[in-house]
N, C-alpha and C. Protein backbone atom coordinates (compact mmCIF):
# COMPACT_ATOMS: atom_id res chain seq x y z
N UNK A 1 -48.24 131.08 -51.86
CA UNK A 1 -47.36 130.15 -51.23
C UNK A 1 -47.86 128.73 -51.50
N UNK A 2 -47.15 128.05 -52.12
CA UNK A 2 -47.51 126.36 -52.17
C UNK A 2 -46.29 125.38 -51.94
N UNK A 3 -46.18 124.32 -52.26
CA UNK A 3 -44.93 122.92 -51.58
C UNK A 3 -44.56 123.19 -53.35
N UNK A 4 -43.43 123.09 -52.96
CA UNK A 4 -42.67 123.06 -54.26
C UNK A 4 -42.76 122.07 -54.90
N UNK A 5 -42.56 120.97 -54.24
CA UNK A 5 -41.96 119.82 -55.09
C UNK A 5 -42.62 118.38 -53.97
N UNK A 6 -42.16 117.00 -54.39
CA UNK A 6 -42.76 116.34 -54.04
C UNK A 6 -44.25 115.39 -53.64
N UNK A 7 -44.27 114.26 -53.00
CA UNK A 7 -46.01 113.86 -53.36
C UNK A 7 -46.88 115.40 -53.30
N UNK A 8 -46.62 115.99 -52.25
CA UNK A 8 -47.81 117.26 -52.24
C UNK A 8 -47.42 118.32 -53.47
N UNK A 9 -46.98 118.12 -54.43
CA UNK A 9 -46.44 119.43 -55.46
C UNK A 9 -47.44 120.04 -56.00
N UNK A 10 -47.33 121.75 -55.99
CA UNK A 10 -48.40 122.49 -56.45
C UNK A 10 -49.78 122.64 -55.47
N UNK A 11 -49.36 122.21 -53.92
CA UNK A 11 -50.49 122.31 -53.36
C UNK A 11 -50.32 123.69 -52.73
N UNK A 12 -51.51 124.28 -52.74
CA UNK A 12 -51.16 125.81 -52.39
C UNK A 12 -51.73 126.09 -50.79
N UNK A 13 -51.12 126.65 -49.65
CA UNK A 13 -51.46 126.69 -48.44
C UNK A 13 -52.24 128.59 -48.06
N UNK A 14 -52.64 127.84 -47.02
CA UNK A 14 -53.38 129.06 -46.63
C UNK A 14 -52.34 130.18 -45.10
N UNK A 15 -52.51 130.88 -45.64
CA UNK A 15 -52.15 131.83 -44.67
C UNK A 15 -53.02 132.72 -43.78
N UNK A 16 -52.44 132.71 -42.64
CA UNK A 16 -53.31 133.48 -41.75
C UNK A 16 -53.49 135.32 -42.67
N UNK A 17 -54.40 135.56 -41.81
CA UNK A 17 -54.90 137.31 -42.73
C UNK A 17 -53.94 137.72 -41.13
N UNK A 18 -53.74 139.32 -41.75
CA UNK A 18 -52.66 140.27 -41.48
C UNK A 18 -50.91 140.03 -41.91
N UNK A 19 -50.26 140.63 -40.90
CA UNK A 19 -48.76 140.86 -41.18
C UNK A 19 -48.18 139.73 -39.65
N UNK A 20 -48.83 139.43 -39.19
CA UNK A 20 -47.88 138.94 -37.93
C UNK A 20 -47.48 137.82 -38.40
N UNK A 21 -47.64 136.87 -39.27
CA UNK A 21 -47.23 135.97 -40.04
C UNK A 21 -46.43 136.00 -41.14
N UNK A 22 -45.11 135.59 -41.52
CA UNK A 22 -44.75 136.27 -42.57
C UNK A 22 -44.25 134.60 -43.03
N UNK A 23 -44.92 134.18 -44.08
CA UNK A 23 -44.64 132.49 -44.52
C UNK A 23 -43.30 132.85 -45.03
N UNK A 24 -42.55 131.78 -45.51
CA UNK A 24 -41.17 131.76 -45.85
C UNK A 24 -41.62 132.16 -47.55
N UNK A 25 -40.88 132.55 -48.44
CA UNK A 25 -41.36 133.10 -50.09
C UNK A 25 -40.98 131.65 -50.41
N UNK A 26 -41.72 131.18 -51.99
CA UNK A 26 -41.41 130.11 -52.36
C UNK A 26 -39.72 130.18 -52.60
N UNK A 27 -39.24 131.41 -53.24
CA UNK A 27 -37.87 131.36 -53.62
C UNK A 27 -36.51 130.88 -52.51
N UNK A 28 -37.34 131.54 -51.40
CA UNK A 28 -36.13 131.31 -50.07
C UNK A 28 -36.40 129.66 -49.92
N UNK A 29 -37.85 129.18 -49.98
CA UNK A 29 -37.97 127.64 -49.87
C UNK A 29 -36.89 126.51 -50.47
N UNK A 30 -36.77 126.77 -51.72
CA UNK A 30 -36.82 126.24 -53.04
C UNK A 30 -35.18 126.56 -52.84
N UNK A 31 -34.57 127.15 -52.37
CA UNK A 31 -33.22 127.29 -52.46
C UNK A 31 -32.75 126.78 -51.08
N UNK A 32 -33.55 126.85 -49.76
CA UNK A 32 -32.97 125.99 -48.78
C UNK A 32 -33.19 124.72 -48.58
N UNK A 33 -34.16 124.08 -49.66
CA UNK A 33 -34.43 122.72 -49.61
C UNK A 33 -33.58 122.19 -50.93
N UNK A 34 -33.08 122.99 -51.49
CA UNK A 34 -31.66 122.86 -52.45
C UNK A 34 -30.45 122.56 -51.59
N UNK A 35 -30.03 123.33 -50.95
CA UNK A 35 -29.23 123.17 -49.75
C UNK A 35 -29.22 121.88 -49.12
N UNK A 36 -30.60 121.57 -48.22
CA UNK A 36 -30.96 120.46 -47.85
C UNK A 36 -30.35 119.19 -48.46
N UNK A 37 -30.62 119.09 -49.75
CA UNK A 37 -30.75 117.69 -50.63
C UNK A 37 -31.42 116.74 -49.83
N UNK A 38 -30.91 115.42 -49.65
CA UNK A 38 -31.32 114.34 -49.04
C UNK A 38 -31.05 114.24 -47.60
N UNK A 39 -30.91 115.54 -47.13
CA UNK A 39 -30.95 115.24 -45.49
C UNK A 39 -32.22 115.61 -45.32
N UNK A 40 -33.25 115.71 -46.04
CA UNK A 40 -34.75 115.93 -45.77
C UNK A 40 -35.42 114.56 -45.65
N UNK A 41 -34.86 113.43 -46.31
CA UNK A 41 -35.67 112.24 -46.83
C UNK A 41 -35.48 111.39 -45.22
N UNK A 42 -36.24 110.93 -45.13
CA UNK A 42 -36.70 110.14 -43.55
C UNK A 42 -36.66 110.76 -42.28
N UNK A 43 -36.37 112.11 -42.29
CA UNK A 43 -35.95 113.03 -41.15
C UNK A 43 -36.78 113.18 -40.29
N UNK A 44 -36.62 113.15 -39.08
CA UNK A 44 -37.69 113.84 -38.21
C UNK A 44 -37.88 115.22 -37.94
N UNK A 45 -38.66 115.88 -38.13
CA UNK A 45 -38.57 117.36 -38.23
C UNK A 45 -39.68 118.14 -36.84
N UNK A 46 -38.93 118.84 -36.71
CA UNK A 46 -39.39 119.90 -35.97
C UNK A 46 -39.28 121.55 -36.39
N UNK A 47 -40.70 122.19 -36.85
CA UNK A 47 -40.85 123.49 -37.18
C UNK A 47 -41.38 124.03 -35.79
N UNK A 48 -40.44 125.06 -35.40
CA UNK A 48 -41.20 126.00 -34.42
C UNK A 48 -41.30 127.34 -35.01
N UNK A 49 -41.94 127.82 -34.24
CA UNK A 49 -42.91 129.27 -34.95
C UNK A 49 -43.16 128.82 -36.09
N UNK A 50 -43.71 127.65 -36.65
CA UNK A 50 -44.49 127.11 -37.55
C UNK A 50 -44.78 127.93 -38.82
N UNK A 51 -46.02 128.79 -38.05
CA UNK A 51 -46.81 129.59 -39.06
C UNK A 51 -47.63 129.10 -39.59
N UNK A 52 -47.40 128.87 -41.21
CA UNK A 52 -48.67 127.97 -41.80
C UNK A 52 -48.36 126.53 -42.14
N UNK A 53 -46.75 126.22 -41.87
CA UNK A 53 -46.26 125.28 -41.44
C UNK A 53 -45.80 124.67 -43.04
N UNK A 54 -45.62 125.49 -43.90
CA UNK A 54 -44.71 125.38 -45.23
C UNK A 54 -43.20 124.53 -45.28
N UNK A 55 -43.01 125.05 -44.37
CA UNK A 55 -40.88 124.39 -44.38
C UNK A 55 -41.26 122.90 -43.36
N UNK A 56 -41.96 122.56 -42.78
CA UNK A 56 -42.34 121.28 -42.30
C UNK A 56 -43.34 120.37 -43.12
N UNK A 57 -44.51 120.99 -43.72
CA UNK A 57 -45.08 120.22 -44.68
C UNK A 57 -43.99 120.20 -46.38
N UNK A 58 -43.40 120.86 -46.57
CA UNK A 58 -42.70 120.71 -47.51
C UNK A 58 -41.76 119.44 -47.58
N UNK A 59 -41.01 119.46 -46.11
CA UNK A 59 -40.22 118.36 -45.84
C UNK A 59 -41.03 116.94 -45.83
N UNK A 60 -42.25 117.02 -45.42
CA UNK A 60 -43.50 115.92 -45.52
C UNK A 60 -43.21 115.60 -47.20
N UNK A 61 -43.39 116.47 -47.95
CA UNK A 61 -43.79 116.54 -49.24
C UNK A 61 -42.29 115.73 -49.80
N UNK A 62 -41.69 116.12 -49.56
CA UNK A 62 -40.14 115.34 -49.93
C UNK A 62 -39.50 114.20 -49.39
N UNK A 63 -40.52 113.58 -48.50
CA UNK A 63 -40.06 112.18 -47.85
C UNK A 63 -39.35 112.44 -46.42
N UNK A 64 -39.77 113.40 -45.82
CA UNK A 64 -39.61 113.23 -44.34
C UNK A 64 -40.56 112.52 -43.38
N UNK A 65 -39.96 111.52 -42.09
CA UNK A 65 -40.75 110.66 -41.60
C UNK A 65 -42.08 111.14 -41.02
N UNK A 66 -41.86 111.96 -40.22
CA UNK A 66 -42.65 113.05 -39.31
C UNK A 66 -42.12 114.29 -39.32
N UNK A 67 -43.31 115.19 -39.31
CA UNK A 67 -42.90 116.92 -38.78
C UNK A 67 -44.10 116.73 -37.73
N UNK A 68 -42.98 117.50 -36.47
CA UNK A 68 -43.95 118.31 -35.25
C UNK A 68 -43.74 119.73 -35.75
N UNK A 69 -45.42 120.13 -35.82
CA UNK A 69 -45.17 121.72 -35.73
C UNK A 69 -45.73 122.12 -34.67
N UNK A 70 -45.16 123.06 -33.97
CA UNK A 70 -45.84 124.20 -32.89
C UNK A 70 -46.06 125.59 -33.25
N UNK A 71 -46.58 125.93 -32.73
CA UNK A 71 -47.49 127.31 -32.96
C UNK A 71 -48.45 127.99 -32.12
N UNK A 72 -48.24 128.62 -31.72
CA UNK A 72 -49.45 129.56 -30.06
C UNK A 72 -50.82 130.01 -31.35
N UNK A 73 -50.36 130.62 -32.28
CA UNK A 73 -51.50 131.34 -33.17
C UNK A 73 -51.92 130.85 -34.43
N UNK A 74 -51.51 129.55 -34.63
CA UNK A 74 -51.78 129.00 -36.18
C UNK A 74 -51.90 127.47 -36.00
N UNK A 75 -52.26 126.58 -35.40
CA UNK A 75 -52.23 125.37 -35.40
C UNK A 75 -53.47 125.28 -35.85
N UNK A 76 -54.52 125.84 -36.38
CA UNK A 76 -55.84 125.41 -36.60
C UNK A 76 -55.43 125.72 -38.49
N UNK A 77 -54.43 126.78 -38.74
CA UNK A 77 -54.28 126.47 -40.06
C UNK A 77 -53.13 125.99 -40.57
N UNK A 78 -52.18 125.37 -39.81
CA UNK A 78 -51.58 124.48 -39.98
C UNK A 78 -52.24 122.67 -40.29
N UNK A 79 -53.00 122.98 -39.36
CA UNK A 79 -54.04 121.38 -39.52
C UNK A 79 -54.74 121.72 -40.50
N UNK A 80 -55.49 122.84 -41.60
CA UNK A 80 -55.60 122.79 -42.48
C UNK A 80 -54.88 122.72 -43.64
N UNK A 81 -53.80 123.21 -43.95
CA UNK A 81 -52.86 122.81 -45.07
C UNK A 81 -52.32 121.50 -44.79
N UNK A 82 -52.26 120.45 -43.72
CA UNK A 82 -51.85 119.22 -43.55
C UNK A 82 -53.03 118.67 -44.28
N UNK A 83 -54.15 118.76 -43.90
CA UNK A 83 -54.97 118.13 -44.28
C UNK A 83 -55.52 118.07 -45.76
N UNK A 84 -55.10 119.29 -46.07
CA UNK A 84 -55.20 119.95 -47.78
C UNK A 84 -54.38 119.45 -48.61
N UNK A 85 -53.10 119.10 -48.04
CA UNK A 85 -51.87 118.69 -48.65
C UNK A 85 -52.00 116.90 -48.57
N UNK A 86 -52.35 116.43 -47.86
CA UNK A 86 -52.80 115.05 -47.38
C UNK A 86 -51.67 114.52 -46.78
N UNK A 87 -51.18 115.34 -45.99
CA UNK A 87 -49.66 115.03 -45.30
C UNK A 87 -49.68 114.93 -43.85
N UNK A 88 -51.20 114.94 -43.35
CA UNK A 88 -51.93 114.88 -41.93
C UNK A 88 -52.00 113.71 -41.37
N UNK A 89 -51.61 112.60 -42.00
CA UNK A 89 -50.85 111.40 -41.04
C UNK A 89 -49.26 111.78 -40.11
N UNK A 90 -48.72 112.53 -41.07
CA UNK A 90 -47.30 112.50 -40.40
C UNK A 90 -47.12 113.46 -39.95
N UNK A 91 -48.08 114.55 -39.49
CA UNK A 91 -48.25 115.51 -39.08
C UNK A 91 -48.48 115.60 -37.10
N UNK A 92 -47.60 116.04 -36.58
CA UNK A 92 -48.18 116.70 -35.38
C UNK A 92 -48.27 118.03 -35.08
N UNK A 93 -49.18 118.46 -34.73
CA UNK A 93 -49.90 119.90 -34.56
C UNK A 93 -50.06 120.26 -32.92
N UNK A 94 -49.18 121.26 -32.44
CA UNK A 94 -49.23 121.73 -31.01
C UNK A 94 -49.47 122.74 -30.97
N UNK A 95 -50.85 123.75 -30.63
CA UNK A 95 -50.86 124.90 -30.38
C UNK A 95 -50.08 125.07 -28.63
N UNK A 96 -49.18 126.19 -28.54
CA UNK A 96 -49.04 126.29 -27.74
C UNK A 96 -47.73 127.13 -27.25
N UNK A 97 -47.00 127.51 -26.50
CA UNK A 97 -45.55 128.42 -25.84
C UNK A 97 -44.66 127.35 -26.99
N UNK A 98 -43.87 127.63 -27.38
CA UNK A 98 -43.08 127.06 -28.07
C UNK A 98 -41.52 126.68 -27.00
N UNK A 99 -41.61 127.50 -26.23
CA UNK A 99 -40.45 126.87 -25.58
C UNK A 99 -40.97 125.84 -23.92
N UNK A 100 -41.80 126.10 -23.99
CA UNK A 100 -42.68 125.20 -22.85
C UNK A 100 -42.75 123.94 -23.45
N UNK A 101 -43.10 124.10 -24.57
CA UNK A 101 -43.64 122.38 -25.33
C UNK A 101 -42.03 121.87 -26.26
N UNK A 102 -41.05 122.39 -26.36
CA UNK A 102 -40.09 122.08 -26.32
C UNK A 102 -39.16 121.33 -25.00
N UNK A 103 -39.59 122.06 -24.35
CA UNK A 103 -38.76 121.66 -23.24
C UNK A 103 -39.65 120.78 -22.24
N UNK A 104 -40.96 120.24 -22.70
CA UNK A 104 -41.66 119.21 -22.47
C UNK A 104 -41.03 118.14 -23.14
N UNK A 105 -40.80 117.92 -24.49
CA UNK A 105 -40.68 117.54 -25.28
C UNK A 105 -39.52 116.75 -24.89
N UNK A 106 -38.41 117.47 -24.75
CA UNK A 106 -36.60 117.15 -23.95
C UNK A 106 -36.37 116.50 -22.98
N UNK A 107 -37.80 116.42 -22.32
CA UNK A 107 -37.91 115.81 -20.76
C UNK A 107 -38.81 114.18 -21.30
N UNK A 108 -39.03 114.01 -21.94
CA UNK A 108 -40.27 113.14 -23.05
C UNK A 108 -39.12 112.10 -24.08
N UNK A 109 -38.06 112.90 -24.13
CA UNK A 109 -36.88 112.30 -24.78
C UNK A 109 -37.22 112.54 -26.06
N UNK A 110 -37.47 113.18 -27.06
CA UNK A 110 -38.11 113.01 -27.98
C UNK A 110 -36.89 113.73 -28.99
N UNK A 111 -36.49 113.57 -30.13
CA UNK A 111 -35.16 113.97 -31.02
C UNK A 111 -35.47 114.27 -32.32
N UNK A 112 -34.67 114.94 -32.65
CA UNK A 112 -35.03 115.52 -34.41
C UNK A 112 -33.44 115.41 -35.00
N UNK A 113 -34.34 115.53 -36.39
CA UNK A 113 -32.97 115.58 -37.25
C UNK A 113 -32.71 117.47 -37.82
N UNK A 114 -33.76 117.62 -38.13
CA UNK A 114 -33.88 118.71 -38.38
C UNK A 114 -34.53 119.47 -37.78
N UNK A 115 -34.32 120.87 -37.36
CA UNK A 115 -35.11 121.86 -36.80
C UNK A 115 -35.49 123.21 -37.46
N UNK A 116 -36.94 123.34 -37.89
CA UNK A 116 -37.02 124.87 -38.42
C UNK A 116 -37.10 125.64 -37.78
N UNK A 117 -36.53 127.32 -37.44
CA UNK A 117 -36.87 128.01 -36.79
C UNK A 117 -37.38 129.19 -37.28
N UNK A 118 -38.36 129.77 -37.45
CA UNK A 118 -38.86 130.74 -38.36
C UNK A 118 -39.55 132.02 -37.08
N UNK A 119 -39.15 132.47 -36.41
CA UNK A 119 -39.99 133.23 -35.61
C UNK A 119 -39.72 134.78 -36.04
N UNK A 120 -41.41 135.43 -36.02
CA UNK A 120 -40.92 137.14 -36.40
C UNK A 120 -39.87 137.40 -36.01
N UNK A 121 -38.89 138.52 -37.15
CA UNK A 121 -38.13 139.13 -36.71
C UNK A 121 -37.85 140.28 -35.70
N UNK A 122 -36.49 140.86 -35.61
CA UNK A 122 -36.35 141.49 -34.48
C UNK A 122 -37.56 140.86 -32.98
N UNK A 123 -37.80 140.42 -32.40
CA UNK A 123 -38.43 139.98 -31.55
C UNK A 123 -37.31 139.31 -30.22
N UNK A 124 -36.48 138.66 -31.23
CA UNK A 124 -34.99 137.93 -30.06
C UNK A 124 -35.77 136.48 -30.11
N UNK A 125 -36.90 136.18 -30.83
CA UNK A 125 -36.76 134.77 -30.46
C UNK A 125 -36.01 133.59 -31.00
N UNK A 126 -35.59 134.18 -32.08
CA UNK A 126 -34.70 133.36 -32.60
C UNK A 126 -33.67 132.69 -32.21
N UNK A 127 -32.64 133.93 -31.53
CA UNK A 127 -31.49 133.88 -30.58
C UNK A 127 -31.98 133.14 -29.49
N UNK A 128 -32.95 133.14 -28.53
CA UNK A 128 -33.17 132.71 -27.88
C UNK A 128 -33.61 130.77 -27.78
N UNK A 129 -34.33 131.15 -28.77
CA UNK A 129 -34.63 129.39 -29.49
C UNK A 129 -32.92 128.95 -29.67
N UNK A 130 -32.07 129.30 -30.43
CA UNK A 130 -30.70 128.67 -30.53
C UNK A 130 -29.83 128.70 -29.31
N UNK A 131 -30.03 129.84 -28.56
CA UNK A 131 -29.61 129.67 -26.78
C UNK A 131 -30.37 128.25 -26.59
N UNK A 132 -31.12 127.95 -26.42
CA UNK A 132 -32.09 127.15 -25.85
C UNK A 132 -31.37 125.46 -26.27
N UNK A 133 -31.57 125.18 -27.58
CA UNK A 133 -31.10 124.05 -27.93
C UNK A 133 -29.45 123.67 -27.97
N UNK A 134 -28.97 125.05 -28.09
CA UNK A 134 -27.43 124.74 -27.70
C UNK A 134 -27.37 124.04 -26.03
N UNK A 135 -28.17 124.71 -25.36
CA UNK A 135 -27.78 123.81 -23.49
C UNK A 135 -28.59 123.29 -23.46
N UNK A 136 -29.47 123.14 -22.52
CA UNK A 136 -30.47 122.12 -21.79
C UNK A 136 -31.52 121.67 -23.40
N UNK A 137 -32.15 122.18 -24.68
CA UNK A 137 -32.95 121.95 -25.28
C UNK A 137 -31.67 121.19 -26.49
N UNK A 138 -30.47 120.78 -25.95
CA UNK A 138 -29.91 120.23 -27.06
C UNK A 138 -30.76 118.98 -26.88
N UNK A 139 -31.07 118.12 -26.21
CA UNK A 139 -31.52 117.01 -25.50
C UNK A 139 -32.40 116.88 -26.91
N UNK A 140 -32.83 117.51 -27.47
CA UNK A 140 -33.99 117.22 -28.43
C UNK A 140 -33.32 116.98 -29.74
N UNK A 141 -31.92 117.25 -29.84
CA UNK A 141 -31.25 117.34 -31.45
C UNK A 141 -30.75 115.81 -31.25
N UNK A 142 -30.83 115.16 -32.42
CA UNK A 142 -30.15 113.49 -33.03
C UNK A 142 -28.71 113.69 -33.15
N UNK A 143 -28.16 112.88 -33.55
CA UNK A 143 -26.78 113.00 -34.12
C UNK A 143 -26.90 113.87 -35.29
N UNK A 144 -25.73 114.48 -35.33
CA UNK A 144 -25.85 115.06 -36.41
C UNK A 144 -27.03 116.27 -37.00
N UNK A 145 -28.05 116.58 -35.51
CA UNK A 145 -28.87 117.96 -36.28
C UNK A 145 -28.56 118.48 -36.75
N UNK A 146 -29.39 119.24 -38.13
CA UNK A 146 -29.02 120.35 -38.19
C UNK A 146 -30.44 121.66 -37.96
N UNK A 147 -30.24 122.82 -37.69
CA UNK A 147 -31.02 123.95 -36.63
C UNK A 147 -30.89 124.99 -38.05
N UNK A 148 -32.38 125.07 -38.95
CA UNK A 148 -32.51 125.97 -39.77
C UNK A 148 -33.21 127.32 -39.48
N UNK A 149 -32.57 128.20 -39.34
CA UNK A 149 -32.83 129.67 -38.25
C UNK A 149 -32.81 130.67 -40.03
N UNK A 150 -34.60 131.06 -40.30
CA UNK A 150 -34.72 132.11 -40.72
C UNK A 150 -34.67 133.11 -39.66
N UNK A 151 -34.03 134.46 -40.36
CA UNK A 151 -33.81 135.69 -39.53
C UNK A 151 -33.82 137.26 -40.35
N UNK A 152 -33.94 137.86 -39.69
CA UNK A 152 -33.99 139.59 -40.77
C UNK A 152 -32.76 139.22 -41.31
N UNK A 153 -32.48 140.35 -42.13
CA UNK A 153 -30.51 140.70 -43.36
C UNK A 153 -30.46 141.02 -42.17
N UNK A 154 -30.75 142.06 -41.35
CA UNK A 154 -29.81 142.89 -40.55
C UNK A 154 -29.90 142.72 -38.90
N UNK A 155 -30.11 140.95 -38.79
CA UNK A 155 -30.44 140.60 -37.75
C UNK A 155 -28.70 139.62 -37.57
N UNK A 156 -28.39 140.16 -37.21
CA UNK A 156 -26.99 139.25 -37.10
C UNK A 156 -26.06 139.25 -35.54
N UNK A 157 -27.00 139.64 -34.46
CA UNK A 157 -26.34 139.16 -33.32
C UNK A 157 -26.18 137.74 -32.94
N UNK A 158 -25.09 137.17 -33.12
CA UNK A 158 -25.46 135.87 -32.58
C UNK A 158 -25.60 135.68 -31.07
N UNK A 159 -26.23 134.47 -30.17
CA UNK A 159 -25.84 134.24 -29.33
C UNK A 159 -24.57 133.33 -28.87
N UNK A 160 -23.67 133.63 -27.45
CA UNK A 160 -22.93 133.07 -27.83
C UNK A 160 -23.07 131.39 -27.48
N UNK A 161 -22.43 130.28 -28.36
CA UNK A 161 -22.84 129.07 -28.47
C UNK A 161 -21.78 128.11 -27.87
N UNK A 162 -21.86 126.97 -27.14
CA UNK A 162 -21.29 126.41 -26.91
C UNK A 162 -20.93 125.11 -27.82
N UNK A 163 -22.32 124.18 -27.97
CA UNK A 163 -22.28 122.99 -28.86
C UNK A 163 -22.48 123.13 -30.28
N UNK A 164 -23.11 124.33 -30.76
CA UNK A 164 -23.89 124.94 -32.04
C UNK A 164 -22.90 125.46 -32.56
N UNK A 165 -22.32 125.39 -33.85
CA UNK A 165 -21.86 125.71 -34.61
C UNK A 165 -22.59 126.54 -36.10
N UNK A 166 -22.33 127.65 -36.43
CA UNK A 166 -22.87 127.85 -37.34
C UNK A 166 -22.41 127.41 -39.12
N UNK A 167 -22.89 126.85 -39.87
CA UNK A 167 -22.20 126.00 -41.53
C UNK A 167 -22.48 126.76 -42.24
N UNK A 168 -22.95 127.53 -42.11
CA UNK A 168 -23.54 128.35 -43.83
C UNK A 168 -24.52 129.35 -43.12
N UNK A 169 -24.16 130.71 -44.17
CA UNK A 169 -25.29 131.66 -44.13
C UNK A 169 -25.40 132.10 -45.60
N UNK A 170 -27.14 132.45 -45.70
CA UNK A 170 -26.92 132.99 -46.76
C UNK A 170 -28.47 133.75 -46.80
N UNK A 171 -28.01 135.36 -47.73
CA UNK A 171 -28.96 136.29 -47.64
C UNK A 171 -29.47 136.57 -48.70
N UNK A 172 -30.89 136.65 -48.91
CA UNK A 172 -31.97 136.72 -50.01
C UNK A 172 -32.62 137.83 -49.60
N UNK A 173 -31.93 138.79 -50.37
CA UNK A 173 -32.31 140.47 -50.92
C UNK A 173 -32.49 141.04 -49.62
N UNK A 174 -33.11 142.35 -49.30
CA UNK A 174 -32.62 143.07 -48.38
C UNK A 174 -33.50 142.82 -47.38
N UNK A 175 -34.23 141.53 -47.00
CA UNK A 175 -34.69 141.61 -45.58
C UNK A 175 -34.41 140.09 -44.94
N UNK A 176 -34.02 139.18 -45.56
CA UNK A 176 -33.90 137.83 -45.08
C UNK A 176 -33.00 136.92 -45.30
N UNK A 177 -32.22 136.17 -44.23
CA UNK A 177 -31.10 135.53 -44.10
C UNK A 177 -31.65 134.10 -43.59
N UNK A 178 -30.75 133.41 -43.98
CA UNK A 178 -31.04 132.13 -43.74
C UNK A 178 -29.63 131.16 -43.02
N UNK A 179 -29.42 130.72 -41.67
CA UNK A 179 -28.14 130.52 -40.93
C UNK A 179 -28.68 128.68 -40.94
N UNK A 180 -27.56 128.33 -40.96
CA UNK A 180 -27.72 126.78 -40.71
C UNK A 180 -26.74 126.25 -39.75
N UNK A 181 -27.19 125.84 -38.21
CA UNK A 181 -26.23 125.48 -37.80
C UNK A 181 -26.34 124.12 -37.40
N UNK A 182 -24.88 123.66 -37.18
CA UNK A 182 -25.21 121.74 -36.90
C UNK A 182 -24.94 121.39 -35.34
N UNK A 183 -25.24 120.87 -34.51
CA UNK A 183 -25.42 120.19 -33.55
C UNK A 183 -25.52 118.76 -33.02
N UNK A 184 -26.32 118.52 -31.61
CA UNK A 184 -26.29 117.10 -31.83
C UNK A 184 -25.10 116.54 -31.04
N UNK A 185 -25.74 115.27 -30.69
CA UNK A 185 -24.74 114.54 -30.04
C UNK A 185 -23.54 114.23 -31.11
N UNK A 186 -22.27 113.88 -30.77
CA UNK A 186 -21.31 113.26 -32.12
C UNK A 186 -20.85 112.21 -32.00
């Protein structure tokens, strides 16, 4: 796993040892930051369920202003690939509940342009993270967010949404989907 493209290009990150981590593949990267284009460049970003914090330092790597990442089990190697990558100025690092320090965060006033959501599959946190920012955790989306929700192929319950709209899905081979939905004040 390394940053595709940008000042950090070719920098290769570290991953936690075992399976409870599953980093995003460079290919799924490299095609949703295709997607992206230039809504990455000055963005404020927020990765939750982080991980090793690839889809937030990547966005670093491509001219995003700041990424907050959170993480209960990886913020110590998240602060190492920031620091590896030299992208640890614009870096914030929260070990901690991801929906606690979100919804700290909402109360703090604090806003994004973009949001990653990468949490193990089948688990429901996904759904639950997009429950969350559709009502009371919209408070944290800018004009115009948009809410990037990796998920299993065969994870397709949605929750149902009030402000969240879903723009695009799209599935890379038989275990992983990628949903983009937009939000945000209008």
């Amino acid at each position: 796993m390394r940053i595709i493209t940008g000042t950090a290009k070719g920098a290769r990150l570290k991953s936690p040892r075992g399976m409870t981590t599953r980093p995003t593949s460079d290919r799924v990267k490299e095609s949703l930051f295709s997607i992206l284009g230039r809504r990455v460049f000055d963005a404020r970003v927020l990765d939750i369920f982080a991980g090793t914090g690839g889809l937030g330092l990547e966005s670093l790597s491509r001219g995003s202003r700041i990424a907050t990442f959170i993480d209960r089990a990886t913020a110590g190697i998240i602060r190492d690939n920031a620091e590896h990558t030299r992208l640890i100025g614009r870096a914030v690092i929260i070990r901690g509940d991801v929906f606690s320090v979100m919804e700290r965060m909402a109360i703090e006033g604090e806003q994004f342009d973009l949001v990653f959501c990468d949490p193990p599959y089948k688990k429901g946190l996904w759904e639950k993270a997009l429950a969350y920012l559709d009502g009371e955790g919209g408070a944290l989306l800018a004009d115009d967010a948009l809410i990037i929700v990796e998920h299993g192929a065969d994870e397709n319950e949605m929750p149902e949404l009030a402000t969240l709209a879903r723009q695009r899905n799209v599935k890379y081979g038989h275990t992983t989907q990628i949903s983009i939905f937009a939000g945000g004040r209008k």
